[in-house]
PDB file of N, CA and C in Angstrom:
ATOM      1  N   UNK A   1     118.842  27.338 -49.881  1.00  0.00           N
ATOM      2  CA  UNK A   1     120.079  27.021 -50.544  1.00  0.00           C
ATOM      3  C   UNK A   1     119.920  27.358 -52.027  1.00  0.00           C
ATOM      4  N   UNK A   2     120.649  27.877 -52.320  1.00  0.00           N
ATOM      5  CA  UNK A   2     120.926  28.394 -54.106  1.00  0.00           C
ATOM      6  C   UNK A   2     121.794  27.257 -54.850  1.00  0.00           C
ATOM      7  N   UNK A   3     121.369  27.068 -56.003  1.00  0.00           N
ATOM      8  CA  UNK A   3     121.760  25.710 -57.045  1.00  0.00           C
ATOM      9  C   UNK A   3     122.160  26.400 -58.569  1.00  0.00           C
ATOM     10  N   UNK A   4     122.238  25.692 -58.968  1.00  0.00           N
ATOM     11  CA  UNK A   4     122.178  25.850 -60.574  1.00  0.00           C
ATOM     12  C   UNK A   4     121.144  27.238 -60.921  1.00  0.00           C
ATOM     13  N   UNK A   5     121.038  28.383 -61.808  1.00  0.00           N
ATOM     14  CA  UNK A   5     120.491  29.031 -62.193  1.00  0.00           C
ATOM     15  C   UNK A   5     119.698  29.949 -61.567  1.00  0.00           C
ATOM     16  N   UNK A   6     120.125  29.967 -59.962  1.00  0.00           N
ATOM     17  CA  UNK A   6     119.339  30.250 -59.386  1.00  0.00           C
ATOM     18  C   UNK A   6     118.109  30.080 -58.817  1.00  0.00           C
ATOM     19  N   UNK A   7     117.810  28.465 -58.499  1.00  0.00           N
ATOM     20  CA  UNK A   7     116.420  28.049 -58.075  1.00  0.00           C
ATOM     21  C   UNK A   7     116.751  27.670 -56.918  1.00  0.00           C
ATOM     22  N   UNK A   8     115.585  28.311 -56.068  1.00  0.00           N
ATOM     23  CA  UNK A   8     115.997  28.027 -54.750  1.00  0.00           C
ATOM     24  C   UNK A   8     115.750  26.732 -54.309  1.00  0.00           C
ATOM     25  N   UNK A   9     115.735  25.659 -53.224  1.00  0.00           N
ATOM     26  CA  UNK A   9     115.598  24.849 -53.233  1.00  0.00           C
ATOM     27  C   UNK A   9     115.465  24.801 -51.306  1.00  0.00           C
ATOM     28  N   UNK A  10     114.595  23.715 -50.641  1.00  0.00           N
ATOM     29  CA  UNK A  10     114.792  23.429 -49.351  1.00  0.00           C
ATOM     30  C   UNK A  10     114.279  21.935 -49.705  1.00  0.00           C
ATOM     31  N   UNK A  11     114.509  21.264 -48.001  1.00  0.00           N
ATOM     32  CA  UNK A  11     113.958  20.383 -48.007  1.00  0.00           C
ATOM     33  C   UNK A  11     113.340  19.919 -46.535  1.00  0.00           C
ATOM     34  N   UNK A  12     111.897  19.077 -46.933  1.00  0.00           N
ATOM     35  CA  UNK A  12     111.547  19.116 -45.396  1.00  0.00           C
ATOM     36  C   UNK A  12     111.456  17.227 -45.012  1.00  0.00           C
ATOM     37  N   UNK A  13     111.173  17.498 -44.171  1.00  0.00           N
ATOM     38  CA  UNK A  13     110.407  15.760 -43.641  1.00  0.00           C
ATOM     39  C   UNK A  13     109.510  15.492 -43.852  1.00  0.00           C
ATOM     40  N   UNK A  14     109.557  14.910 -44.663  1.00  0.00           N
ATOM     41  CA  UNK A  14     108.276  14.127 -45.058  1.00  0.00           C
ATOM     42  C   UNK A  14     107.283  13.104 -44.299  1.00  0.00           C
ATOM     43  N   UNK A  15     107.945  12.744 -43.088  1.00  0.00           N
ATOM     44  CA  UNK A  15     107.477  12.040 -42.186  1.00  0.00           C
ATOM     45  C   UNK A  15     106.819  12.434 -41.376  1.00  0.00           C
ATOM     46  N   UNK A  16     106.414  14.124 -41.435  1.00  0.00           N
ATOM     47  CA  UNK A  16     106.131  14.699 -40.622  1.00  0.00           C
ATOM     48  C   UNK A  16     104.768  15.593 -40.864  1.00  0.00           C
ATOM     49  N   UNK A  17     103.695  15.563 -40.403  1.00  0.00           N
ATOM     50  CA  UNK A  17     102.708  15.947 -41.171  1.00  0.00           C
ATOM     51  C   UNK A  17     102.578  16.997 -40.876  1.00  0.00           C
ATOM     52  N   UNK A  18     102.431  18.395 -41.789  1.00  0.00           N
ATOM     53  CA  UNK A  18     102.132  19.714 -41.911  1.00  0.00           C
ATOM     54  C   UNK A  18     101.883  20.376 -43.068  1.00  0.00           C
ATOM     55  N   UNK A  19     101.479  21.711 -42.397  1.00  0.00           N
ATOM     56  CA  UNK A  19     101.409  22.491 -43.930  1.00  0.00           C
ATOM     57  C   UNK A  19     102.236  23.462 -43.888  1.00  0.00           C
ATOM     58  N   UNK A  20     102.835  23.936 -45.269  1.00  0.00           N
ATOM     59  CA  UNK A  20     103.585  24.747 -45.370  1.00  0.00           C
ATOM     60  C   UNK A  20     103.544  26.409 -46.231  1.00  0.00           C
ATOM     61  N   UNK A  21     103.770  26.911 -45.539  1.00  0.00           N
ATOM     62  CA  UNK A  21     103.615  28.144 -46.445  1.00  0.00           C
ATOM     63  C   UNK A  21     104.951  28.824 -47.327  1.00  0.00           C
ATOM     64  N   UNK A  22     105.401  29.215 -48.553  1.00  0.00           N
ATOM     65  CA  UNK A  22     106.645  29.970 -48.589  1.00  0.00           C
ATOM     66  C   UNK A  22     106.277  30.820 -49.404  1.00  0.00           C
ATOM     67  N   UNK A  23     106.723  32.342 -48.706  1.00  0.00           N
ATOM     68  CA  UNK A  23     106.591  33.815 -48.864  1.00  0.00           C
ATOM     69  C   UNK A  23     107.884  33.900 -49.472  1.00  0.00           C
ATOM     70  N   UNK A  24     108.153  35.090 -50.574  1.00  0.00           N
ATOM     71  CA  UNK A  24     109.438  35.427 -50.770  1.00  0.00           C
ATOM     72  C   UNK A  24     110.311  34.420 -50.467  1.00  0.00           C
ATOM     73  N   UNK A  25     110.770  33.460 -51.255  1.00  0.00           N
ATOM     74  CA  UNK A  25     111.908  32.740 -50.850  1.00  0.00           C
ATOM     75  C   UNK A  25     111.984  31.669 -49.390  1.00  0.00           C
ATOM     76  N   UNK A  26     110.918  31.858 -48.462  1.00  0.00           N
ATOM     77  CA  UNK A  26     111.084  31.325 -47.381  1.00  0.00           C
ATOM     78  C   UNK A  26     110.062  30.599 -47.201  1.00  0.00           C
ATOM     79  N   UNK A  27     110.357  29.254 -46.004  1.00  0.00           N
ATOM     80  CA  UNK A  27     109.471  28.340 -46.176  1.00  0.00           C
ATOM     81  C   UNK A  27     109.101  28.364 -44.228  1.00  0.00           C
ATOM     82  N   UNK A  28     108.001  28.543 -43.845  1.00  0.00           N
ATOM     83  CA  UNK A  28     107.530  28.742 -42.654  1.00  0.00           C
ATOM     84  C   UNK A  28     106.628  27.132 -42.409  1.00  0.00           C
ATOM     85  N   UNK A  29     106.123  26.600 -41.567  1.00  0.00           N
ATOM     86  CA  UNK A  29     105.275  25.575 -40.743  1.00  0.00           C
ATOM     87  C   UNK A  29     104.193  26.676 -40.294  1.00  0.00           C
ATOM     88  N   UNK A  30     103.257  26.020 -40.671  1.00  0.00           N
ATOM     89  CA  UNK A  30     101.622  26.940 -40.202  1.00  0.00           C
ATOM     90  C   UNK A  30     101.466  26.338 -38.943  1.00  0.00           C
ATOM     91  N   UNK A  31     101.485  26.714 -37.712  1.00  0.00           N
ATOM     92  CA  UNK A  31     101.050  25.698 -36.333  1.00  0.00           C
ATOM     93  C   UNK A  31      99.669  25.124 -36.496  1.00  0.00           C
ATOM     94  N   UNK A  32     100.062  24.135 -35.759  1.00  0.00           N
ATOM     95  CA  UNK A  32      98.937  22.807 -35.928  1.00  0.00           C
ATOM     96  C   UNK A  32      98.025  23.741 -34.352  1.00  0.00           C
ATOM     97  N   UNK A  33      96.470  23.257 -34.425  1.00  0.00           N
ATOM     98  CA  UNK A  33      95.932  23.238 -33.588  1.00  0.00           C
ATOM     99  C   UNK A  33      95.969  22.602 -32.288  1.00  0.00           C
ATOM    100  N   UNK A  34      95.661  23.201 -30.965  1.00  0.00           N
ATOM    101  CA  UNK A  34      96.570  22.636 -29.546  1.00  0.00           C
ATOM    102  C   UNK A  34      96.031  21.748 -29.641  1.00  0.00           C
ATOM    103  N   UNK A  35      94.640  20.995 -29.733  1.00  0.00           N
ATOM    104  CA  UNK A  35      93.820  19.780 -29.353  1.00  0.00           C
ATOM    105  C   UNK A  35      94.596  18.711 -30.546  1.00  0.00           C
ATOM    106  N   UNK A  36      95.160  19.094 -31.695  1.00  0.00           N
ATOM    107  CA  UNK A  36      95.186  18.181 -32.881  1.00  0.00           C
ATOM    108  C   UNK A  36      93.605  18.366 -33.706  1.00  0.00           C
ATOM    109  N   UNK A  37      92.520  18.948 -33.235  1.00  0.00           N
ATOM    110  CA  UNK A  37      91.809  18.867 -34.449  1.00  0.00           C
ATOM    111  C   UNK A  37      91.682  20.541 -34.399  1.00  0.00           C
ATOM    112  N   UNK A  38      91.089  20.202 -35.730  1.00  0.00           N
ATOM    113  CA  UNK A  38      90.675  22.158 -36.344  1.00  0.00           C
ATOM    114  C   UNK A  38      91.223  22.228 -37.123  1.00  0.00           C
ATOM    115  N   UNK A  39      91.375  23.525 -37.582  1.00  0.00           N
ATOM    116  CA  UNK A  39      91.178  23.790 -39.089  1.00  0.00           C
ATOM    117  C   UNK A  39      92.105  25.192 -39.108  1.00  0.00           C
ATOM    118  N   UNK A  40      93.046  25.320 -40.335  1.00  0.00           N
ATOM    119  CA  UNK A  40      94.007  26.184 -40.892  1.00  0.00           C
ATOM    120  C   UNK A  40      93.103  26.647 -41.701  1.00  0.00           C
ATOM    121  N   UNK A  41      93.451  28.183 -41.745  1.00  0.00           N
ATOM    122  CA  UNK A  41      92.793  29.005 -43.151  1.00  0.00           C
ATOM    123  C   UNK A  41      93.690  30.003 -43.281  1.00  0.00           C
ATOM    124  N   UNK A  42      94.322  29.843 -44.676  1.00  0.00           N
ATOM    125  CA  UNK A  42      94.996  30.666 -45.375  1.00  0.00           C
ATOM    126  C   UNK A  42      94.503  31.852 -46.069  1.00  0.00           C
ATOM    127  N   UNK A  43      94.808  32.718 -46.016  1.00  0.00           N
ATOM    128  CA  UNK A  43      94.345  34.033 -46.805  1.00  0.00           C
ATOM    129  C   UNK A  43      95.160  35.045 -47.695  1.00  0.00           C
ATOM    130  N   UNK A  44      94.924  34.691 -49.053  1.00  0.00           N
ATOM    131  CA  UNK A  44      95.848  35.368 -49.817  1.00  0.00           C
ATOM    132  C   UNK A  44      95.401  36.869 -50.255  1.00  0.00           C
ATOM    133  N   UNK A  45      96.834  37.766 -50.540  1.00  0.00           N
ATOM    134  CA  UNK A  45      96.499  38.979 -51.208  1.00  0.00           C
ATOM    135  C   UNK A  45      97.545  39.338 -52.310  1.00  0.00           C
ATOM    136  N   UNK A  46      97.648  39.540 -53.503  1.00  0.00           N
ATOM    137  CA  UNK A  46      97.958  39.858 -54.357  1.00  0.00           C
ATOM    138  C   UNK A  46      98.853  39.045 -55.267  1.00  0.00           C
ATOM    139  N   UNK A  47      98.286  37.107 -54.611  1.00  0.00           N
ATOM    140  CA  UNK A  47      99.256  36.287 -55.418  1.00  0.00           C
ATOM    141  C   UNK A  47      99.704  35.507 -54.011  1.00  0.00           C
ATOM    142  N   UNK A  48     100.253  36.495 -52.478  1.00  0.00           N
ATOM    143  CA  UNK A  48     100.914  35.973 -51.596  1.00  0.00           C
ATOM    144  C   UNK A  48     100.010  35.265 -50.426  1.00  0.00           C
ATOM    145  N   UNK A  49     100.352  34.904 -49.804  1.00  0.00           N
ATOM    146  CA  UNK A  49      99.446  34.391 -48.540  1.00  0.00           C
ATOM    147  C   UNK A  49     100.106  35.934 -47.626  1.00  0.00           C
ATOM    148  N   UNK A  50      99.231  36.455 -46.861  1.00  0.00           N
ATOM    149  CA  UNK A  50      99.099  37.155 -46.270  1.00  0.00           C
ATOM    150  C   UNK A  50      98.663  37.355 -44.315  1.00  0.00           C
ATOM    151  N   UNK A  51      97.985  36.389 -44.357  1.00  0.00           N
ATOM    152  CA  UNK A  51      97.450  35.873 -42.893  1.00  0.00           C
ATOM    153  C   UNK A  51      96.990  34.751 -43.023  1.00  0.00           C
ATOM    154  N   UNK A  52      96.772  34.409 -41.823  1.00  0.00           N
ATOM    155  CA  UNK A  52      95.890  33.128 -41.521  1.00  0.00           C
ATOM    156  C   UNK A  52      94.980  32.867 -40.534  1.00  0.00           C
ATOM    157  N   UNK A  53      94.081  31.991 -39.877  1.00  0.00           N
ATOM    158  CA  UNK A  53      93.456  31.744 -39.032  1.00  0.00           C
ATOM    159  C   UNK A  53      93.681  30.123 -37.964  1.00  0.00           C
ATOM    160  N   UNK A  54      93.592  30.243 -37.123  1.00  0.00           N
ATOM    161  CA  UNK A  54      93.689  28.381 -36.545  1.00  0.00           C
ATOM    162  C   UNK A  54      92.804  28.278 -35.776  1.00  0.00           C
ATOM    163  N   UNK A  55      92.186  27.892 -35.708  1.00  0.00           N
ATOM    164  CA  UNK A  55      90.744  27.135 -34.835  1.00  0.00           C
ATOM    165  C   UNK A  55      90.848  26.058 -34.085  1.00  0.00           C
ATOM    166  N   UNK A  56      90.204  25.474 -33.365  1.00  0.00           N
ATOM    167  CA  UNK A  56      90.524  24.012 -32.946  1.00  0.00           C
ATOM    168  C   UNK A  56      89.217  23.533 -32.042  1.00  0.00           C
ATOM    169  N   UNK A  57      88.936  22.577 -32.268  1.00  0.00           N
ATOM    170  CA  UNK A  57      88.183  21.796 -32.027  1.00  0.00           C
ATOM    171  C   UNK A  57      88.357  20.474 -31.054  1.00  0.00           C
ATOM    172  N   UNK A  58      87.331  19.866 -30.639  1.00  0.00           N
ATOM    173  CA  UNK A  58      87.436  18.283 -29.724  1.00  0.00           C
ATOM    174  C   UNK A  58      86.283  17.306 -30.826  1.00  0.00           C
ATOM    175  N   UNK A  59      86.710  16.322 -30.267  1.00  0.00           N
ATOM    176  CA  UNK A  59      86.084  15.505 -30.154  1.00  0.00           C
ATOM    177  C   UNK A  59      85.964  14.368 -28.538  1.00  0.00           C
ATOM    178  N   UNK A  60      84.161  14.244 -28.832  1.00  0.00           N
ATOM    179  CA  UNK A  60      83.417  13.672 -27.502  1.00  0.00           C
ATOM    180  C   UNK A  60      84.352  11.795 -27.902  1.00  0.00           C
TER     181      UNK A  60
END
């Protein structure tokens, strides 16, 4: 959504636990790992995030 001067603006849930990425103007959800554990890795190139990785793990 566009506001005053041109700043873009969204809004998310806060109730809701994630991470977020936003490229150019847009705001994406990184998927969570299937088990619930593991690990996100972001990888930037020239300022932007570019790819990522998701892993996932258990616990005994």
């Amino acid at each position: 959504m566009m506001t005053k001067n041109n700043i873009m603006t969204a809004e998310i849930d806060l109730m809701k636990n994630a991470t977020y990425i936003v490229k150019d103007g847009k705001i994406e959800a990184v998927p969570i790992p299937p088990t619930g554990y593991g690990k996100q890795v972001i990888n930037w190139q020239a300022g932007k995030p570019c790819n990522g990785e998701l892993s996932s793990s258990f616990k005994f």
